[in-house]
N, C-alpha and C. Protein backbone atom coordinates (compact mmCIF):
# COMPACT_ATOMS: atom_id res chain seq x y z
N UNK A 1 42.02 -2.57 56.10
CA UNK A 1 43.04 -3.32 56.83
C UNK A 1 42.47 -3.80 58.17
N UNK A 2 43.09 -5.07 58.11
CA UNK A 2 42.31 -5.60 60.06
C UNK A 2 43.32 -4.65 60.64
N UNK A 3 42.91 -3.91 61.42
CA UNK A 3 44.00 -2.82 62.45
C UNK A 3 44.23 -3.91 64.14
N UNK A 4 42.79 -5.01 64.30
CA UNK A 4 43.03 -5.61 65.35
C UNK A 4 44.54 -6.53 65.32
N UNK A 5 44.29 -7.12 63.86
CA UNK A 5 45.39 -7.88 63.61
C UNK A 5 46.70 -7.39 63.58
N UNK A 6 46.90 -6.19 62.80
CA UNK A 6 48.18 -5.35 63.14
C UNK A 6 49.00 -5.09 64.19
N UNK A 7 47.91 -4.93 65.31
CA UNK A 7 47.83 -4.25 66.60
C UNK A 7 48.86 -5.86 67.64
N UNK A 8 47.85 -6.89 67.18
CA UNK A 8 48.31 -8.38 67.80
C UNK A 8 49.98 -8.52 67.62
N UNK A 9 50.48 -8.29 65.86
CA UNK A 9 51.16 -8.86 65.23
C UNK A 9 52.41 -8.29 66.00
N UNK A 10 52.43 -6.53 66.51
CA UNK A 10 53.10 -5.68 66.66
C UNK A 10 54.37 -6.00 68.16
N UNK A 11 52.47 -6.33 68.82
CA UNK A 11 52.53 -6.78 70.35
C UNK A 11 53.12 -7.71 70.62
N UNK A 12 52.74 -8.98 69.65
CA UNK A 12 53.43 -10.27 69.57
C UNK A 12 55.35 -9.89 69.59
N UNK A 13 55.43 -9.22 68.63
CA UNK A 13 57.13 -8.69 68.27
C UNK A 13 57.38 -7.89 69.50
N UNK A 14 56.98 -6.91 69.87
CA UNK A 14 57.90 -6.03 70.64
C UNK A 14 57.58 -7.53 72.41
N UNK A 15 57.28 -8.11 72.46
CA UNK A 15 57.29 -9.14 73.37
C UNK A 15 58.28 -10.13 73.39
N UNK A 16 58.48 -10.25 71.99
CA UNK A 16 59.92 -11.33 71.91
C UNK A 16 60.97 -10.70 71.54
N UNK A 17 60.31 -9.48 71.35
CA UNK A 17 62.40 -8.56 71.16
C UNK A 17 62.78 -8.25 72.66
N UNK A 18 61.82 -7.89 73.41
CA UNK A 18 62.00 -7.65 74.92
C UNK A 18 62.82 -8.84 75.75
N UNK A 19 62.67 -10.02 75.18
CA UNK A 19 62.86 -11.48 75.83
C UNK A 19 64.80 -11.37 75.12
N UNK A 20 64.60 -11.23 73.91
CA UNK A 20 65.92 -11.11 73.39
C UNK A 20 66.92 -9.82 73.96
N UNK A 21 65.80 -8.69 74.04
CA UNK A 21 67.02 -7.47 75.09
C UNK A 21 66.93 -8.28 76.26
N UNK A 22 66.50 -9.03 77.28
CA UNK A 22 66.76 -9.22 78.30
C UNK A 22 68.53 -10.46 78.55
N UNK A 23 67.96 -10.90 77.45
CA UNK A 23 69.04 -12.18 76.85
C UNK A 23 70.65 -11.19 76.80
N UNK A 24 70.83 -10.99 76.12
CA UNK A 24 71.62 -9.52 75.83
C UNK A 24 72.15 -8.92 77.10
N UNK A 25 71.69 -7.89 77.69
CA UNK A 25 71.52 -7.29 79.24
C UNK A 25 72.31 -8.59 80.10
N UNK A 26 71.97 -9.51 80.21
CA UNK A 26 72.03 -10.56 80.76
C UNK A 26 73.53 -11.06 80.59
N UNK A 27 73.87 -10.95 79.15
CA UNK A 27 75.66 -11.32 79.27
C UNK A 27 75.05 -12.71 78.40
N UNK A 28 73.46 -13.27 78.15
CA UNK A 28 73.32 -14.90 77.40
C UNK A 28 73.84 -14.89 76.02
N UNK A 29 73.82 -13.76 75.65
CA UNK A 29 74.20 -13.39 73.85
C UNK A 29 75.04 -11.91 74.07
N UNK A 30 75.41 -11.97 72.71
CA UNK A 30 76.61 -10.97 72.60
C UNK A 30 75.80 -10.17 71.61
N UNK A 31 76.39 -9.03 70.97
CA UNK A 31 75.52 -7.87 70.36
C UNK A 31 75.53 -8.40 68.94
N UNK A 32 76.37 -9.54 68.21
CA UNK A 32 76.24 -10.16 66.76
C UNK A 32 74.64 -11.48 67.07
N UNK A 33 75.02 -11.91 68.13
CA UNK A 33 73.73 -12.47 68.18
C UNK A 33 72.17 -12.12 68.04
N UNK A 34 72.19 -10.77 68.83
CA UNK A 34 71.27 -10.15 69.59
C UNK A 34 71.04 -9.71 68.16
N UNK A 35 71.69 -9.11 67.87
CA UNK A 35 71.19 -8.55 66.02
C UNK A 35 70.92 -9.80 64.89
N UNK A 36 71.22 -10.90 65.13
CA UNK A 36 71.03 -12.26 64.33
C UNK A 36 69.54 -12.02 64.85
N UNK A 37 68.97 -12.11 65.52
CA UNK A 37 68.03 -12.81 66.67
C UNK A 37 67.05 -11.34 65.97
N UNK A 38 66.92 -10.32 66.46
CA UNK A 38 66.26 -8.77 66.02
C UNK A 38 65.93 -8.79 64.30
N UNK A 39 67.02 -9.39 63.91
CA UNK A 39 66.83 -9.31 61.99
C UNK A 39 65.61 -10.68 61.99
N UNK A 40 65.89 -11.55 62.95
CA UNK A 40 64.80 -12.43 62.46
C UNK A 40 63.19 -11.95 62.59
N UNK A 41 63.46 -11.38 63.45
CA UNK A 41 61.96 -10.64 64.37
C UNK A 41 61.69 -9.40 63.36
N UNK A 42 62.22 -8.99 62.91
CA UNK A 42 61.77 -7.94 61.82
C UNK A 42 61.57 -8.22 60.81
N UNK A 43 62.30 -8.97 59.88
CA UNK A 43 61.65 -9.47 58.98
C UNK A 43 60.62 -10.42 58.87
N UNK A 44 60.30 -10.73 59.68
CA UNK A 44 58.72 -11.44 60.12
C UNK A 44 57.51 -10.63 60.06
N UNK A 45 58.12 -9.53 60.78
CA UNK A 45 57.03 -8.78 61.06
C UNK A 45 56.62 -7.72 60.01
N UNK A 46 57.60 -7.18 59.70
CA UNK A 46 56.90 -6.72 58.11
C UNK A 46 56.74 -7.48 57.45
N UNK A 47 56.74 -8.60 56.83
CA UNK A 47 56.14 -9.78 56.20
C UNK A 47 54.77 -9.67 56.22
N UNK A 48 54.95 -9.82 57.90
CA UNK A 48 53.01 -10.13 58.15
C UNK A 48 52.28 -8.84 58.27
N UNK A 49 52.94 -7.46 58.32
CA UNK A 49 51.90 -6.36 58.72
C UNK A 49 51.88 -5.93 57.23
N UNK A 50 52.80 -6.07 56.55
CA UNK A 50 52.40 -5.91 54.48
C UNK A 50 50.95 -7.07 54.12
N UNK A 51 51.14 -7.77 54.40
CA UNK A 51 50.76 -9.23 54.30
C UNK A 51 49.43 -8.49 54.58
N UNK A 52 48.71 -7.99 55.96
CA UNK A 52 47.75 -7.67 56.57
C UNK A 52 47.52 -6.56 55.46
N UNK A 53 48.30 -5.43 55.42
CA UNK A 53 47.92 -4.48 54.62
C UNK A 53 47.44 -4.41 53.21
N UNK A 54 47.27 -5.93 52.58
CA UNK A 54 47.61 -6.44 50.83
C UNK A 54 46.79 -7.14 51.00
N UNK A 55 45.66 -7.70 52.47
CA UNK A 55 44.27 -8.62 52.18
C UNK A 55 44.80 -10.01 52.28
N UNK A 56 46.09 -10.62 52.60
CA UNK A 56 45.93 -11.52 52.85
C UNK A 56 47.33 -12.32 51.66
N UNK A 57 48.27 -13.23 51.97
CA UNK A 57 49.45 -13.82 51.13
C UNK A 57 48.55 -14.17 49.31
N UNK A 58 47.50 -14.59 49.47
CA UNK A 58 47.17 -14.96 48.17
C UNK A 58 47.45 -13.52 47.04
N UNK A 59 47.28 -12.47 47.66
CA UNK A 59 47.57 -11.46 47.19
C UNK A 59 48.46 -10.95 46.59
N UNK A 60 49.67 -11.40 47.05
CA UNK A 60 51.32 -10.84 46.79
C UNK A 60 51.59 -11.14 45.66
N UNK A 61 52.14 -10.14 44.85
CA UNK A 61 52.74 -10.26 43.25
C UNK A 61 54.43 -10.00 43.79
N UNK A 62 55.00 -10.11 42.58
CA UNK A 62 56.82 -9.83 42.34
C UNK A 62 56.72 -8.53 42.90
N UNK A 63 55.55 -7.77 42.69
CA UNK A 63 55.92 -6.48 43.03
C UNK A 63 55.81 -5.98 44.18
N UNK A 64 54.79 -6.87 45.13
CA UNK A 64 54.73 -6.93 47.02
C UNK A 64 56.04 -7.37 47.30
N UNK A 65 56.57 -8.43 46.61
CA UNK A 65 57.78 -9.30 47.48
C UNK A 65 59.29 -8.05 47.08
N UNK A 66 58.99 -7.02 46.54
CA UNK A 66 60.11 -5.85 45.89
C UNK A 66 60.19 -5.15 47.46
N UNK A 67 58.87 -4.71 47.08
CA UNK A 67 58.12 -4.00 48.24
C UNK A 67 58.89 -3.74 49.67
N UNK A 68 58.92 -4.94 49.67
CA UNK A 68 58.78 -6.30 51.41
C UNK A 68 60.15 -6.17 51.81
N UNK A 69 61.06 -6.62 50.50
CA UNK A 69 62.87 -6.26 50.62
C UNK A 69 63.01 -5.55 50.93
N UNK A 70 62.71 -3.97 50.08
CA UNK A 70 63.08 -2.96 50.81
C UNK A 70 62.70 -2.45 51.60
N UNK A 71 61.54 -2.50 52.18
CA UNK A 71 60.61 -2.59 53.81
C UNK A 71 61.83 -2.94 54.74
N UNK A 72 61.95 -3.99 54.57
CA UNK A 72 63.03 -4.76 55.66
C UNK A 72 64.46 -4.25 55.40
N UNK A 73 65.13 -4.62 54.22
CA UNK A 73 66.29 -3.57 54.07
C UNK A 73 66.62 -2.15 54.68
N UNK A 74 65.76 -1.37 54.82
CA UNK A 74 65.46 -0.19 55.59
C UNK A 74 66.15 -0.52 56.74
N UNK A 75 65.03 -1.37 57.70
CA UNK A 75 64.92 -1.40 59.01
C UNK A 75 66.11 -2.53 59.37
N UNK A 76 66.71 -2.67 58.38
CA UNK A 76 67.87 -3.81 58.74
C UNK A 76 69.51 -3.08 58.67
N UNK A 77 69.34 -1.52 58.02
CA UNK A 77 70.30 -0.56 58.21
C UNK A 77 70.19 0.12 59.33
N UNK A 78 68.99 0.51 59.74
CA UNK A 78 69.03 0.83 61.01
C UNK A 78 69.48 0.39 62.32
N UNK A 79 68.68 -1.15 61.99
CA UNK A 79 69.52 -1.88 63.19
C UNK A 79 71.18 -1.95 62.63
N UNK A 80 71.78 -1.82 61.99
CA UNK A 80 73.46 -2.20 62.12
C UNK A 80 73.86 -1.04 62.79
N UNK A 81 72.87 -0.08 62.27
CA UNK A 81 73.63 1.26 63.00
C UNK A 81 73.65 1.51 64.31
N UNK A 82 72.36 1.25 64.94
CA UNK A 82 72.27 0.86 66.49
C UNK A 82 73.60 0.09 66.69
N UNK A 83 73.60 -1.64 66.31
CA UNK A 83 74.24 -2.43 66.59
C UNK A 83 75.88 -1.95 66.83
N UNK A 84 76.62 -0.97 65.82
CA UNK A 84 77.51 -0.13 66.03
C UNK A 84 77.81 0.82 67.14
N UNK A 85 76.70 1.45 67.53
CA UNK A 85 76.87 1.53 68.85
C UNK A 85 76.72 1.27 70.09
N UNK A 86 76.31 0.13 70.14
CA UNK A 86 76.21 -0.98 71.50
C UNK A 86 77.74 -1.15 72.03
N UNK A 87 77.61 -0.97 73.22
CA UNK A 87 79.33 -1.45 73.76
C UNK A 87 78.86 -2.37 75.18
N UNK A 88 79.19 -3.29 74.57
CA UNK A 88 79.47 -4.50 75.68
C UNK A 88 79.68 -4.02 77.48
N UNK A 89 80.53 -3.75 77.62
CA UNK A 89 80.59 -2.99 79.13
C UNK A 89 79.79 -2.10 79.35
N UNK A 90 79.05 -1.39 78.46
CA UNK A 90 78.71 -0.42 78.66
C UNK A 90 77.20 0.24 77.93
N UNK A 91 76.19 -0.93 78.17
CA UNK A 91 74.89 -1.39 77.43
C UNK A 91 73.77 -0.36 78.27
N UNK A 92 73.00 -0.03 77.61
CA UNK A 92 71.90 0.76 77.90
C UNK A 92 70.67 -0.42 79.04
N UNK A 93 70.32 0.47 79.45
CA UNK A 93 68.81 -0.23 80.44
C UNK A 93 68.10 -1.03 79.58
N UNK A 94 67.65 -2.36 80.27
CA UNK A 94 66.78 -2.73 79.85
C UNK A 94 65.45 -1.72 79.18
N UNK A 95 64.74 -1.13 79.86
CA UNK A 95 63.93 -0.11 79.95
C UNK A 95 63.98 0.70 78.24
N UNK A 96 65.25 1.33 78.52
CA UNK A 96 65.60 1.79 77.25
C UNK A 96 65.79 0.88 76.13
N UNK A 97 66.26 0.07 75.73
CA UNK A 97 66.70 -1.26 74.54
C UNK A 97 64.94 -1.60 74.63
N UNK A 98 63.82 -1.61 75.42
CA UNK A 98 62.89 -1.93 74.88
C UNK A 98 61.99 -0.79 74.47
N UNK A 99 62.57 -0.19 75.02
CA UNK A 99 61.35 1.42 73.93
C UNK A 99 62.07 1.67 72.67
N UNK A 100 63.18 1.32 72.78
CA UNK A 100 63.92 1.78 71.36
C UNK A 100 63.42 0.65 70.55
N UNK A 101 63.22 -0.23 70.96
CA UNK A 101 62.86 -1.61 69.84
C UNK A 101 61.43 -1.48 69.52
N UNK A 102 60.74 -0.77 70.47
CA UNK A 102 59.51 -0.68 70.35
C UNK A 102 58.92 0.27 68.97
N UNK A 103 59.73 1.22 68.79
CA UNK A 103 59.75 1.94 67.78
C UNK A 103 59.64 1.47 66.57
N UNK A 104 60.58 0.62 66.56
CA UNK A 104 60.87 -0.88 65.22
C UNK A 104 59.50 -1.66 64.93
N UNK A 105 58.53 -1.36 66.14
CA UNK A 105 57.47 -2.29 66.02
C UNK A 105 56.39 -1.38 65.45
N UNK A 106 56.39 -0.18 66.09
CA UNK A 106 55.55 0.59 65.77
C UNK A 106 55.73 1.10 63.90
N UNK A 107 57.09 1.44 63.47
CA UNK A 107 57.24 1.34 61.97
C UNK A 107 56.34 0.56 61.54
N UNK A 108 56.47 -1.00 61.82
CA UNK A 108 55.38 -1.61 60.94
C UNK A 108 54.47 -1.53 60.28
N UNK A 109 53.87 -0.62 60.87
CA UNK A 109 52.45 -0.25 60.54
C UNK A 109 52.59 0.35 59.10
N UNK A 110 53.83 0.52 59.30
CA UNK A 110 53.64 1.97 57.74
C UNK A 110 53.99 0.84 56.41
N UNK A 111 54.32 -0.63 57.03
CA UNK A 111 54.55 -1.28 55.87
C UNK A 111 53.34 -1.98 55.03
N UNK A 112 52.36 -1.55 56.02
CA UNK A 112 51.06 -2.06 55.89
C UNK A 112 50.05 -0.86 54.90
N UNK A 113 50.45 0.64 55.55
CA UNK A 113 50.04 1.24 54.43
C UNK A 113 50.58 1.21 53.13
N UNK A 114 51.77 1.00 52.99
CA UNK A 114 52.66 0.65 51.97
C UNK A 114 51.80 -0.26 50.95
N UNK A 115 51.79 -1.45 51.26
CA UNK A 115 50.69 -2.60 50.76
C UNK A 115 49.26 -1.88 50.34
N UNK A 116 48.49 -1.37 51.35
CA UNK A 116 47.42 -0.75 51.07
C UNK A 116 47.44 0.17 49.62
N UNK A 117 48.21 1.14 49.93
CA UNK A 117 48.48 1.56 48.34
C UNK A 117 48.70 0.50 47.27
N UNK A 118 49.48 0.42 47.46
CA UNK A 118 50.31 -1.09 46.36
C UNK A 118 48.80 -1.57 45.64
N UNK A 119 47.86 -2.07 46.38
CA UNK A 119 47.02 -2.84 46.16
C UNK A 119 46.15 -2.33 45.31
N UNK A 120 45.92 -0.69 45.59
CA UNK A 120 45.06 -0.12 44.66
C UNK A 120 45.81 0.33 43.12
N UNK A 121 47.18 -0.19 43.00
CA UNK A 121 47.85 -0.04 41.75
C UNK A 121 48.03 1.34 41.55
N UNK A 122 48.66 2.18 42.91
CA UNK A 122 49.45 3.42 42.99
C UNK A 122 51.36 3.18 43.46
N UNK A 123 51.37 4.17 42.70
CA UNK A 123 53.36 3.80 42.97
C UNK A 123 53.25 3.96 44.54
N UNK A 124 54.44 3.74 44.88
CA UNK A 124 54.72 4.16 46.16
C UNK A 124 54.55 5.74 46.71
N UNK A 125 53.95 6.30 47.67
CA UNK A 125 53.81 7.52 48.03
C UNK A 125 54.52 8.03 48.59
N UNK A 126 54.47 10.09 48.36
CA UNK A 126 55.57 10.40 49.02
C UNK A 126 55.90 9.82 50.94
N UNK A 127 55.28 9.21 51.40
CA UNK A 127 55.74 8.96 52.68
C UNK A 127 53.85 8.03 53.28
N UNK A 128 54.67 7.73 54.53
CA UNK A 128 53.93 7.13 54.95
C UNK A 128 53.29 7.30 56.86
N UNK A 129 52.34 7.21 57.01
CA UNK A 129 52.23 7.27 58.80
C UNK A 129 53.18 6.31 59.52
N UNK A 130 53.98 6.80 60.20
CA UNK A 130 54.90 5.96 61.10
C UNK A 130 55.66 5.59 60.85
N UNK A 131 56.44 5.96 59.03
CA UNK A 131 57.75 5.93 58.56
C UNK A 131 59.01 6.84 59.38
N UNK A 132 59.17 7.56 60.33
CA UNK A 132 59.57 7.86 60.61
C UNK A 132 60.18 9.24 60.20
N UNK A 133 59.56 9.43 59.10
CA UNK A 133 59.43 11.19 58.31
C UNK A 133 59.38 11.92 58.90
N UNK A 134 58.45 12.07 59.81
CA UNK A 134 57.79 13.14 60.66
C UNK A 134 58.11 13.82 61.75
N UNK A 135 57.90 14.74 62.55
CA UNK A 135 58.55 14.88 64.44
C UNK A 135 57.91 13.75 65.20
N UNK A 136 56.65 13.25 64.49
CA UNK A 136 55.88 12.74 65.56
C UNK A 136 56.52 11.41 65.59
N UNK A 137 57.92 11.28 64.11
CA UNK A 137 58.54 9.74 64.17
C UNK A 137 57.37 8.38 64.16
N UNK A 138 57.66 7.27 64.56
CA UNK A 138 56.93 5.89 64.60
C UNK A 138 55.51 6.33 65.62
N UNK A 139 55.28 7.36 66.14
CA UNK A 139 54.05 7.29 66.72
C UNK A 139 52.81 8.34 66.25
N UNK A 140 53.15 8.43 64.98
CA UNK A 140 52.27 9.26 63.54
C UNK A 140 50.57 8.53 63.89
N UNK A 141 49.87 9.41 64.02
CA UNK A 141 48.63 8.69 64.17
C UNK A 141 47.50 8.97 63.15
N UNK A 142 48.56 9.48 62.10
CA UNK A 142 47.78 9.90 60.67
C UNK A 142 47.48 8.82 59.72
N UNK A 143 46.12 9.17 58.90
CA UNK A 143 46.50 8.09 57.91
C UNK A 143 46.20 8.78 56.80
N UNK A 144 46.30 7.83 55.33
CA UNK A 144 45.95 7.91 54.19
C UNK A 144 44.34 7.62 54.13
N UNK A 145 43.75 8.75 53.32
CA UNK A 145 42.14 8.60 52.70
C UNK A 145 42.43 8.52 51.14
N UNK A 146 42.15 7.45 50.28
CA UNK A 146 41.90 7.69 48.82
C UNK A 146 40.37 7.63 48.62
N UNK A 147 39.91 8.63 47.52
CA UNK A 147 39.05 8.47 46.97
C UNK A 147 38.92 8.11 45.56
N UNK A 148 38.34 7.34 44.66
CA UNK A 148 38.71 6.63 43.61
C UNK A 148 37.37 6.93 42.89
N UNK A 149 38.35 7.40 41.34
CA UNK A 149 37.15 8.28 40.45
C UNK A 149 37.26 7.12 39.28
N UNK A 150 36.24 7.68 38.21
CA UNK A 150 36.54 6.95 37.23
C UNK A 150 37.75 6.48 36.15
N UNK A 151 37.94 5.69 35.60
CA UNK A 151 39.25 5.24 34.97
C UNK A 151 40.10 4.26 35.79
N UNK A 152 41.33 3.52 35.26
CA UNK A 152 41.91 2.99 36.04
C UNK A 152 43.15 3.74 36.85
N UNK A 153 43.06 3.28 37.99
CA UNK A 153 43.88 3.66 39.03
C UNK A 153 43.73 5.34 39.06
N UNK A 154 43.02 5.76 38.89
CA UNK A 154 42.61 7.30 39.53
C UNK A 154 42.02 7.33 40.58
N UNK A 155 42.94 7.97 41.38
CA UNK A 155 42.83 8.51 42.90
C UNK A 155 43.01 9.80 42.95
N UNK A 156 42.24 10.55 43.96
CA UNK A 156 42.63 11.65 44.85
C UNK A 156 43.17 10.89 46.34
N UNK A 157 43.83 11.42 47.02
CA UNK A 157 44.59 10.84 48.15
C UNK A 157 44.83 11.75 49.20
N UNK A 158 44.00 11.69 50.13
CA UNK A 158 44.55 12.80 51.18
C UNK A 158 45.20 12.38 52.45
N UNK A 159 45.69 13.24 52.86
CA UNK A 159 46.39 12.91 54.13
C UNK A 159 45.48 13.57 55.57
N UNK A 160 45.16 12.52 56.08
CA UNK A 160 43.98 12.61 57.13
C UNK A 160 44.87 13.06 58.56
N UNK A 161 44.58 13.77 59.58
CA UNK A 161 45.06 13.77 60.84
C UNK A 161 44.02 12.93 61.66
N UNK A 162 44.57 12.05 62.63
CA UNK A 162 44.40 11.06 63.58
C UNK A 162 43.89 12.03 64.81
N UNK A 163 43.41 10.69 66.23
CA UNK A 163 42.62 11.63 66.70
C UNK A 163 43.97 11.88 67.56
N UNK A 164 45.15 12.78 68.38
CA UNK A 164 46.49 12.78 68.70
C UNK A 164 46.56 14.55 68.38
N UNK A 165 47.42 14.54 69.38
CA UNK A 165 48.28 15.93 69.03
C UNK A 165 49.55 16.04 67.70
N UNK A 166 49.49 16.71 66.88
CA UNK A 166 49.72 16.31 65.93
C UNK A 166 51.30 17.43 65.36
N UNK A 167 52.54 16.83 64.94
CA UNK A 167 53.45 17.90 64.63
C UNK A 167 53.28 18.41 63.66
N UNK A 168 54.00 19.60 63.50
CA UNK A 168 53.66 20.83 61.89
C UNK A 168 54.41 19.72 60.83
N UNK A 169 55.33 18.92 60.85
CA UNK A 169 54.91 18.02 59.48
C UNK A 169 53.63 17.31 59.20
N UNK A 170 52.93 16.85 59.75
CA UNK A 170 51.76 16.13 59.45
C UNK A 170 50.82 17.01 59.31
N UNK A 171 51.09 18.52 60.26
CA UNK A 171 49.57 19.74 59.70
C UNK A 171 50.01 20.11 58.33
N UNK A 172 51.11 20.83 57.91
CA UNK A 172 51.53 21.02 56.73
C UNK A 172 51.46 19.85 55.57
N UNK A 173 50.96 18.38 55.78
CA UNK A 173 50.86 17.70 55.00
C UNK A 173 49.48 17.68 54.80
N UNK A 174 48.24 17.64 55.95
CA UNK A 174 47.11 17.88 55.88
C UNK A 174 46.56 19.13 54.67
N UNK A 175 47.32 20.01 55.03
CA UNK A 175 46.88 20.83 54.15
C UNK A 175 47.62 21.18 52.83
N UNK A 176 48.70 20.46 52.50
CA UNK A 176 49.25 20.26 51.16
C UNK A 176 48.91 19.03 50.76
N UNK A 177 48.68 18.42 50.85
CA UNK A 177 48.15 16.71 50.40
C UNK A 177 47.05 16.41 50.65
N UNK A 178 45.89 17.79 49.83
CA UNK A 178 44.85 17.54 50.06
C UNK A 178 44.06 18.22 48.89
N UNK A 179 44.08 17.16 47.43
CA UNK A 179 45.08 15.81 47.93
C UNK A 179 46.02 15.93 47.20
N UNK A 180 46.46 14.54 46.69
CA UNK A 180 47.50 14.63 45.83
C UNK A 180 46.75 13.92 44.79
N UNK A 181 47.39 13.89 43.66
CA UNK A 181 46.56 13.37 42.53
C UNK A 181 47.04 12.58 41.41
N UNK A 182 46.06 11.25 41.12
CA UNK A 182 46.90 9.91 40.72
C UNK A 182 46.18 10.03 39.64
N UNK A 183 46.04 9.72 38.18
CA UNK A 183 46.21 9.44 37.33
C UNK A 183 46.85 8.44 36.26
N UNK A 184 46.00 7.65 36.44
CA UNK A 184 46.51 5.94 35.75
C UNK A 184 47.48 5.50 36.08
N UNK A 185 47.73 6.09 37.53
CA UNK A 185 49.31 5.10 38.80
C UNK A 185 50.35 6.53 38.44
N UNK A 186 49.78 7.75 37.95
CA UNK A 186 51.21 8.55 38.15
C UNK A 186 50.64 10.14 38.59
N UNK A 187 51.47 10.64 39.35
CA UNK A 187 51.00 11.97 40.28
C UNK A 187 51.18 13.13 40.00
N UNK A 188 50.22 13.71 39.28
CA UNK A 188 50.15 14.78 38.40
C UNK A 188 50.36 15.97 39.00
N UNK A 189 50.80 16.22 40.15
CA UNK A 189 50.76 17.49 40.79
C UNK A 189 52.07 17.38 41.59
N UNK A 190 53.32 16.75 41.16
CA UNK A 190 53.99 16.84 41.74
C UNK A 190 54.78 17.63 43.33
N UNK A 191 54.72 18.43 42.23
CA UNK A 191 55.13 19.94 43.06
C UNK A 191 54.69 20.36 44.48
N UNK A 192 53.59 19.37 44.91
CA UNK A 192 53.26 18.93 45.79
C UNK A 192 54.36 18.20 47.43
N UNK A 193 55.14 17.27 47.16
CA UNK A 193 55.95 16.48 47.59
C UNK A 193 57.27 17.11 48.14
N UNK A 194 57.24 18.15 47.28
CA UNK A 194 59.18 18.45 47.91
C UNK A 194 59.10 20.03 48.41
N UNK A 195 57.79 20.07 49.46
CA UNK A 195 57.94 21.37 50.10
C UNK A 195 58.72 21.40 51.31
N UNK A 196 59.14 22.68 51.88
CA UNK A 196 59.89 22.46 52.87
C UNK A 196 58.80 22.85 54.22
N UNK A 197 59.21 21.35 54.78
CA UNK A 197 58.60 21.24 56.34
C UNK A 197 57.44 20.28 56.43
N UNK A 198 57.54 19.41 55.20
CA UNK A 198 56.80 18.19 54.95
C UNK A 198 57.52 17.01 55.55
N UNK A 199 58.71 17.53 55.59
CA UNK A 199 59.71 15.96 56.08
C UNK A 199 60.46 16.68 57.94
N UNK A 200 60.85 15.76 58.59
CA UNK A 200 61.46 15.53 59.54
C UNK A 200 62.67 16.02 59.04
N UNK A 201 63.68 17.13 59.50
CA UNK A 201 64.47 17.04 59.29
C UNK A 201 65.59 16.49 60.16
């Protein structure tokens, strides 16, 4: 994956959501706007950080553009739920409305590992860096390692720790998802996935 490009795409977004919280704050838009305006900026941006993560649009099958929906669908429940609690008189700091959005930017990334898998013709995995699974939430500095054996779509897949201080979901995944194991696109070791203290609770 270009990580420079990711990095641009991210920066680019949390820059024009900042312009739109200021809009907002400001009394220029109301909180149905401000969320018109945020849904556009997100679904852009996972567009393009899948897009980055999949080598490029020539790439995308029916099954990236599945992908991509529910990428964005996600992050488009989230925002209503925010959006529900916004109160007009009574609106958070600038300051704050842009670290919270910032978060939204930082997710991205995980739509990009998303793709990355995808590409090597593995289902979707139990989770992803910066899905928000974790304690460490959108600032996961873990990634995915596959190693690829003979046959099609056989992987081992481990879960790498980043260079970061790291929470006991991501150590407990280090050392249970190591690795996990793919077999012609299906994960033979299930039993793996649904331990307790792998997920954020």
């Amino acid at each position: 994956m270009d990580r420079v490009l990711l990095r641009e795409s991210v920066e680019a977004f949390q820059a024009r959501a900042a312009e739109v919280n200021t809009r907002l704050i400001d009394g220029r838009i109301d909180d149905r706007q401000w969320e018109f305006e945020m849904r556009k900026l997100l679904r852009n941006l996972h567009f393009t950080t899948y897009t980055i993560g999949r080598g490029g649009a020539s790439r995308l099958t029916r099954r990236d553009f599945l992908e991509i929906r529910r990428l964005i669908d996600t992050q488009f429940s989230f925002l209503s739920s925010w959006v529900a609690q916004l109160s007009p008189d009574d609106l958070p700091t600038q300051e704050y409305m842009n670290a919270r959005i910032n978060l939204y930017g930082n997710n991205s990334i995980s739509s990009a590992s998303v793709a990355n898998s995808v590409a090597r013709g593995l289902p979707t995995l139990p989770a992803y860096p910066r899905d928000g699974s974790t304690d460490c939430y959108t600032n996961c500095k873990c990634k995915w390692r596959y190693r690829k054996l003979e046959g099609d779509n056989n992987y081992n897949v481990f879960w790498v720790l980043g260079r970061a201080e790291h929470c006991d979901n991501c150590k407990l995944r280090m050392r249970t998802w190591n690795p996990l194991r793919y077999r012609n696109g299906v994960l033979i070791n299930p039993e793996r996935v649904n331990i307790r203290g792998l997920y954020r609770t």
